[in-house]
Protein backbone atom coordinates (compact mmCIF):
# COMPACT_ATOMS: atom_id res chain seq x y z
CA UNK A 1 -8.44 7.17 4.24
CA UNK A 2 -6.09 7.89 7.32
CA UNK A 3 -2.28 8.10 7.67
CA UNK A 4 -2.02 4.52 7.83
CA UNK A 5 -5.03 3.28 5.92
CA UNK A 6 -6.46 3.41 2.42
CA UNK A 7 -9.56 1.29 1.97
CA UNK A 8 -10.91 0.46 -1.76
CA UNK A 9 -13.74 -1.74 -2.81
CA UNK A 10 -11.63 -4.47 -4.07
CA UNK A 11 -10.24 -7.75 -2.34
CA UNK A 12 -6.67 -8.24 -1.55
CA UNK A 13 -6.04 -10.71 -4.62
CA UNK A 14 -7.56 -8.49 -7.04
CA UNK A 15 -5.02 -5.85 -5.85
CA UNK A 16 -1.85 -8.16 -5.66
CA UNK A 17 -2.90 -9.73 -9.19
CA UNK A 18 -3.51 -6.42 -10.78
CA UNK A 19 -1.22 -5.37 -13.73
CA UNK A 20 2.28 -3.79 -12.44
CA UNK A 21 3.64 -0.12 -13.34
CA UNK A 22 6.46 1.38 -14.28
CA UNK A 23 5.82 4.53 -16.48
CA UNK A 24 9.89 3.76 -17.35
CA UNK A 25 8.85 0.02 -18.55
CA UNK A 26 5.52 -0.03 -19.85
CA UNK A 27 3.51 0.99 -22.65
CA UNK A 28 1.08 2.98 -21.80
CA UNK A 29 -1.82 2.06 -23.95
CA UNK A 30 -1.24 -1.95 -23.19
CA UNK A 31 -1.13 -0.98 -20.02
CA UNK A 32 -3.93 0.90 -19.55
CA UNK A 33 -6.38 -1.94 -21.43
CA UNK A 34 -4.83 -4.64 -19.43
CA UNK A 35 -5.78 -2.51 -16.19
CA UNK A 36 -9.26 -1.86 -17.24
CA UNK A 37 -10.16 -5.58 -18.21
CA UNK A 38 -8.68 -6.78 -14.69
CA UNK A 39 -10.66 -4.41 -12.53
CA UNK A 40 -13.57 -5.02 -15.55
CA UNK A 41 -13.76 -1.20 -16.10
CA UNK A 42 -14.79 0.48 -19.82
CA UNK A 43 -12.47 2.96 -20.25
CA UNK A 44 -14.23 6.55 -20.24
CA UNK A 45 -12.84 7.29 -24.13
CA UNK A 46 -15.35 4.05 -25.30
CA UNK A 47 -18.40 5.35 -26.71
CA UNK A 48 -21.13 4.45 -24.28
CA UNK A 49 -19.11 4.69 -21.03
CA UNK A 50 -21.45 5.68 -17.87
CA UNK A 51 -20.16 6.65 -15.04
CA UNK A 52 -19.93 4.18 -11.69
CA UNK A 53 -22.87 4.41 -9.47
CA UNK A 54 -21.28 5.64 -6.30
CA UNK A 55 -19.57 4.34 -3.97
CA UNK A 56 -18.47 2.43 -7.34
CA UNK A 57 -20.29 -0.90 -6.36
CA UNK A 58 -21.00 -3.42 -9.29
């Protein structure tokens, strides 16, 4: 990460397709499942969730 840079492990479409936010427009429990099946996460509160290997690669 730098001023000007912010690199993730994800491609540019995944990141322009990914569900929007606005914590004034959204509710945040359909949010939060919708954002977890597009980046194909289990959300932590899911019995059985393990943590990422790092750096997070699948």
């Amino acid at each position: 990460m730098t001023e000007d840079q912010v690199r993730i492990h994800r491609t540019r479409d995944q990141v322009v397709d990914a569900p929007e936010y606005d914590p004034e427009l959204v509710q945040q429990d359909e949010y939060y499942d919708r954002l977890h099946a597009h980046y194909d996460y289990r959300p932590f509160w899911i019995p059985g969730y393990a943590y990422p290997r790092w750096p997070y690669l699948r």
